[in-house]
C-alpha atoms as a PDB file:
ATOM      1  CA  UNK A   1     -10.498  22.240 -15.612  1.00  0.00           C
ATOM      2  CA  UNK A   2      -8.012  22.516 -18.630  1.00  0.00           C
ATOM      3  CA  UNK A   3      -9.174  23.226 -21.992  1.00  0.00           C
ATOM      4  CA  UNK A   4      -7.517  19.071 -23.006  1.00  0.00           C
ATOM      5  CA  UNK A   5      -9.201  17.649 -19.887  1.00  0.00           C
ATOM      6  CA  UNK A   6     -12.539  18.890 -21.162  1.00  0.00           C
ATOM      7  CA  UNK A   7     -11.710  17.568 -24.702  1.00  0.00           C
ATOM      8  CA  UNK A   8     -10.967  14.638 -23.270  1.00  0.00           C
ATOM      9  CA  UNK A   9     -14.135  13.796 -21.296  1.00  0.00           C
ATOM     10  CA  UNK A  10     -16.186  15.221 -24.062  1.00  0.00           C
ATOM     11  CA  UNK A  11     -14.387  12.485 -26.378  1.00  0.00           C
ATOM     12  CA  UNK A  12     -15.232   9.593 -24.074  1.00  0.00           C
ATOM     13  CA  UNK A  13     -19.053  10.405 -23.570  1.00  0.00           C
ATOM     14  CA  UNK A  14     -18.887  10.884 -27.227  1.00  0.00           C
ATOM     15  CA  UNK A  15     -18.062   7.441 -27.120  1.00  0.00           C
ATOM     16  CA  UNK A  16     -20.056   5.946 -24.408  1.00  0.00           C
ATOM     17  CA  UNK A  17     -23.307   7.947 -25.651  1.00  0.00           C
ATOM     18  CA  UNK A  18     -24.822   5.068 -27.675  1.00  0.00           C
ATOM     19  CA  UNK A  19     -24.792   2.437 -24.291  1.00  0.00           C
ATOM     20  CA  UNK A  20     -25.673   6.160 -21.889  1.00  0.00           C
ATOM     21  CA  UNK A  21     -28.472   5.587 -24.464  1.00  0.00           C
ATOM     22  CA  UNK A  22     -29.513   2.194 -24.029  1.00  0.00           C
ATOM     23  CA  UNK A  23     -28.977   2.902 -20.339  1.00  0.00           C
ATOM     24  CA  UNK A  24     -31.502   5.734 -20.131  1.00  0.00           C
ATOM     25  CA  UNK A  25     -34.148   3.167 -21.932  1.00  0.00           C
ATOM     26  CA  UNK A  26     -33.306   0.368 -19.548  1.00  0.00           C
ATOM     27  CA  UNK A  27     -33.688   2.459 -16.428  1.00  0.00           C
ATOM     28  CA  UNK A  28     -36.788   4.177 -17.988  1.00  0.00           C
ATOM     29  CA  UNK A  29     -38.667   0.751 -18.911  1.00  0.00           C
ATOM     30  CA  UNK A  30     -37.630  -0.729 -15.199  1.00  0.00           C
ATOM     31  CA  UNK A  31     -38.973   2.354 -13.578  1.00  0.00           C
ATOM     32  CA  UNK A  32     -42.115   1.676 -15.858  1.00  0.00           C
ATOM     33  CA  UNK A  33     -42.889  -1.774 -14.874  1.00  0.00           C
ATOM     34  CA  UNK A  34     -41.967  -1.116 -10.800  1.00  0.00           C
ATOM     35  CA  UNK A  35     -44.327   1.674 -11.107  1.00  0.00           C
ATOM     36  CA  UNK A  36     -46.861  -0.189 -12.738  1.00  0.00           C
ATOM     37  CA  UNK A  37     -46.515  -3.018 -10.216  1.00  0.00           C
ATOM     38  CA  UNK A  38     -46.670  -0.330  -7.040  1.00  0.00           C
ATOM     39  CA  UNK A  39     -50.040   0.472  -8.306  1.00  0.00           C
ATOM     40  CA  UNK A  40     -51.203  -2.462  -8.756  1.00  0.00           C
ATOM     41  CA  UNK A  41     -50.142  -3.532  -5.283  1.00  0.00           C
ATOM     42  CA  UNK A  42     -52.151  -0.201  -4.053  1.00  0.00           C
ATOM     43  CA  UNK A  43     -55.047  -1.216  -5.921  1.00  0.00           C
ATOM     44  CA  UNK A  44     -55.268  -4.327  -4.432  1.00  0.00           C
ATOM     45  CA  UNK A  45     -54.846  -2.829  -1.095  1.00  0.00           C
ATOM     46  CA  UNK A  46     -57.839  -0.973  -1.719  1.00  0.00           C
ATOM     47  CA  UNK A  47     -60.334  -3.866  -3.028  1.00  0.00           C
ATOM     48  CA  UNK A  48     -62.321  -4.444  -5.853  1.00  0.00           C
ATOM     49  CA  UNK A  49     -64.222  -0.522  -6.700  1.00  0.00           C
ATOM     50  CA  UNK A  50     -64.148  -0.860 -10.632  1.00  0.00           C
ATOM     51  CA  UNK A  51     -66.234  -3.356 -11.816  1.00  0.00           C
ATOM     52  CA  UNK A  52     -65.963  -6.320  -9.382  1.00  0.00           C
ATOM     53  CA  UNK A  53     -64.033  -9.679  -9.848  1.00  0.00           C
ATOM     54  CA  UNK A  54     -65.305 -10.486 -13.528  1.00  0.00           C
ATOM     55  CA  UNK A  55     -62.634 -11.240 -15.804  1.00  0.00           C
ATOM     56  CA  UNK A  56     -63.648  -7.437 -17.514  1.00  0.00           C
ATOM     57  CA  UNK A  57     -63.103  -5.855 -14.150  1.00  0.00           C
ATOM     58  CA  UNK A  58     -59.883  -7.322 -14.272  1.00  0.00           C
ATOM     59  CA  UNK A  59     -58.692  -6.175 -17.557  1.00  0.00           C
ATOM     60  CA  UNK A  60     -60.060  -2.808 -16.646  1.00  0.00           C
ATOM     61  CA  UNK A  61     -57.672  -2.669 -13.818  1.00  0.00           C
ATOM     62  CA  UNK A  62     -55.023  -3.864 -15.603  1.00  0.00           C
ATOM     63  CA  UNK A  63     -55.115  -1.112 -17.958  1.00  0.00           C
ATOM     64  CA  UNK A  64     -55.793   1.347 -15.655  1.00  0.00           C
ATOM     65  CA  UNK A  65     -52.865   0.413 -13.576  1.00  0.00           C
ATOM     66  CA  UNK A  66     -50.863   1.040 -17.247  1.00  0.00           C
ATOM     67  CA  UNK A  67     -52.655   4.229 -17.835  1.00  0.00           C
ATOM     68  CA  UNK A  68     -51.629   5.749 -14.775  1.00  0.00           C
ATOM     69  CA  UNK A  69     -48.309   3.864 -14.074  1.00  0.00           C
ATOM     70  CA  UNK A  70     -47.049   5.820 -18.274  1.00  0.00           C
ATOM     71  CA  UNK A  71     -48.680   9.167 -16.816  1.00  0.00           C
ATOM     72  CA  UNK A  72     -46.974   9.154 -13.546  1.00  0.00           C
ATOM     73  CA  UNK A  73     -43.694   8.156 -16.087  1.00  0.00           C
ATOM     74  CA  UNK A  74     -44.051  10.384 -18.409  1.00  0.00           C
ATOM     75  CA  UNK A  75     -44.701  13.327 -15.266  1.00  0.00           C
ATOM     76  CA  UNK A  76     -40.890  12.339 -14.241  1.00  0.00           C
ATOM     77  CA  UNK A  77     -41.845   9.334 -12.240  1.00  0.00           C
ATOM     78  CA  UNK A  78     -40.650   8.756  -9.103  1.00  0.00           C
ATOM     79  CA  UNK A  79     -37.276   9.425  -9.425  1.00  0.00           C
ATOM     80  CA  UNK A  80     -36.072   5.974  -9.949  1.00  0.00           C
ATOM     81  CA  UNK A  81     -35.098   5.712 -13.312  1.00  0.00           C
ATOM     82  CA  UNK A  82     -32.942   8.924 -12.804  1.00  0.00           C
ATOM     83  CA  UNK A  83     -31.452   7.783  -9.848  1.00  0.00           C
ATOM     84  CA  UNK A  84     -30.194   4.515 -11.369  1.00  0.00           C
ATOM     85  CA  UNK A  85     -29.053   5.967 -14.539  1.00  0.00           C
ATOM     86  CA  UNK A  86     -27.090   8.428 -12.614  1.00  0.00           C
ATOM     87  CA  UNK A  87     -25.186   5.548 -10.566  1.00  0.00           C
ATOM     88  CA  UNK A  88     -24.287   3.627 -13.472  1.00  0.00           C
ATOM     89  CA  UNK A  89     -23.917   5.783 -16.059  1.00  0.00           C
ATOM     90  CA  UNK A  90     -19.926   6.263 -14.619  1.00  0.00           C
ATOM     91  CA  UNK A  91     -19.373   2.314 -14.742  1.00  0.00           C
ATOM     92  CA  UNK A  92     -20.618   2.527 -18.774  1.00  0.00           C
ATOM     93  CA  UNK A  93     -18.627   5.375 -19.115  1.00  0.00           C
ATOM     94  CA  UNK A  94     -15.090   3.542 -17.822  1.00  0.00           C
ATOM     95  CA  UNK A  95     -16.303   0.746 -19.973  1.00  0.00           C
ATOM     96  CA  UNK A  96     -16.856   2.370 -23.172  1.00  0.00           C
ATOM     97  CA  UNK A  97     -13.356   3.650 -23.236  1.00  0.00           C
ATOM     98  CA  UNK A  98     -11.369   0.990 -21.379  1.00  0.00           C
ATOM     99  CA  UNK A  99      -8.765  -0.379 -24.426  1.00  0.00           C
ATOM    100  CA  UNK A 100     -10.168  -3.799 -25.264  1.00  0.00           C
ATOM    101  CA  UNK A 101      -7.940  -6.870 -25.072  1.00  0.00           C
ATOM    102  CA  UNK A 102      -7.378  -8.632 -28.117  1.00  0.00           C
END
């Protein structure tokens, strides 16, 4: 690649960086909440081992699902968020420097 070809795609994900960064969030958080909802789903597959079907047992679950839904996240997940962020990120690329109409 030529020295101006580099400048130039340097220059455009200079420009696209701030929505690459809202990207990265969005893909993040929906990787959060699928994960979060897969094991819940597992959990229920399982039955009730916590503390029954009181409305406490419940809650518990809830935030255990959480708990281990942000450590599996924070671990690298499962791939997801990367995975969209990496198909997109292109799309907000071209958008970020397409010349907007007036």
């Amino acid at each position: 690649m030529r020295i101006d070809a580099l400048a130039s795609r340097a220059a455009a994900m200079a420009k696209a960086a701030p929505k690459l960064a809202e990207l990265k969030r969005a893909a993040d958080e929906f990787e959060a909440v699928f994960v979060k909802d897969m094991v819940r789903t597992m959990r229920q597959s399982v039955g009730k081992v916590h503390f029954g079907q009181s409305l406490g047992g419940d809650m518990f679950d809830d935030v255990m699902d959480g708990a281990l839904a942000k450590s599996i996240s924070e671990k690298g997940g499962i791939g997801l968020s990367q995975s969209l962020y990496d198909s997109m990120a292109p799309e907000v690329i071209g958008a970020a420097n397409r010349p907007s109409n007036p």
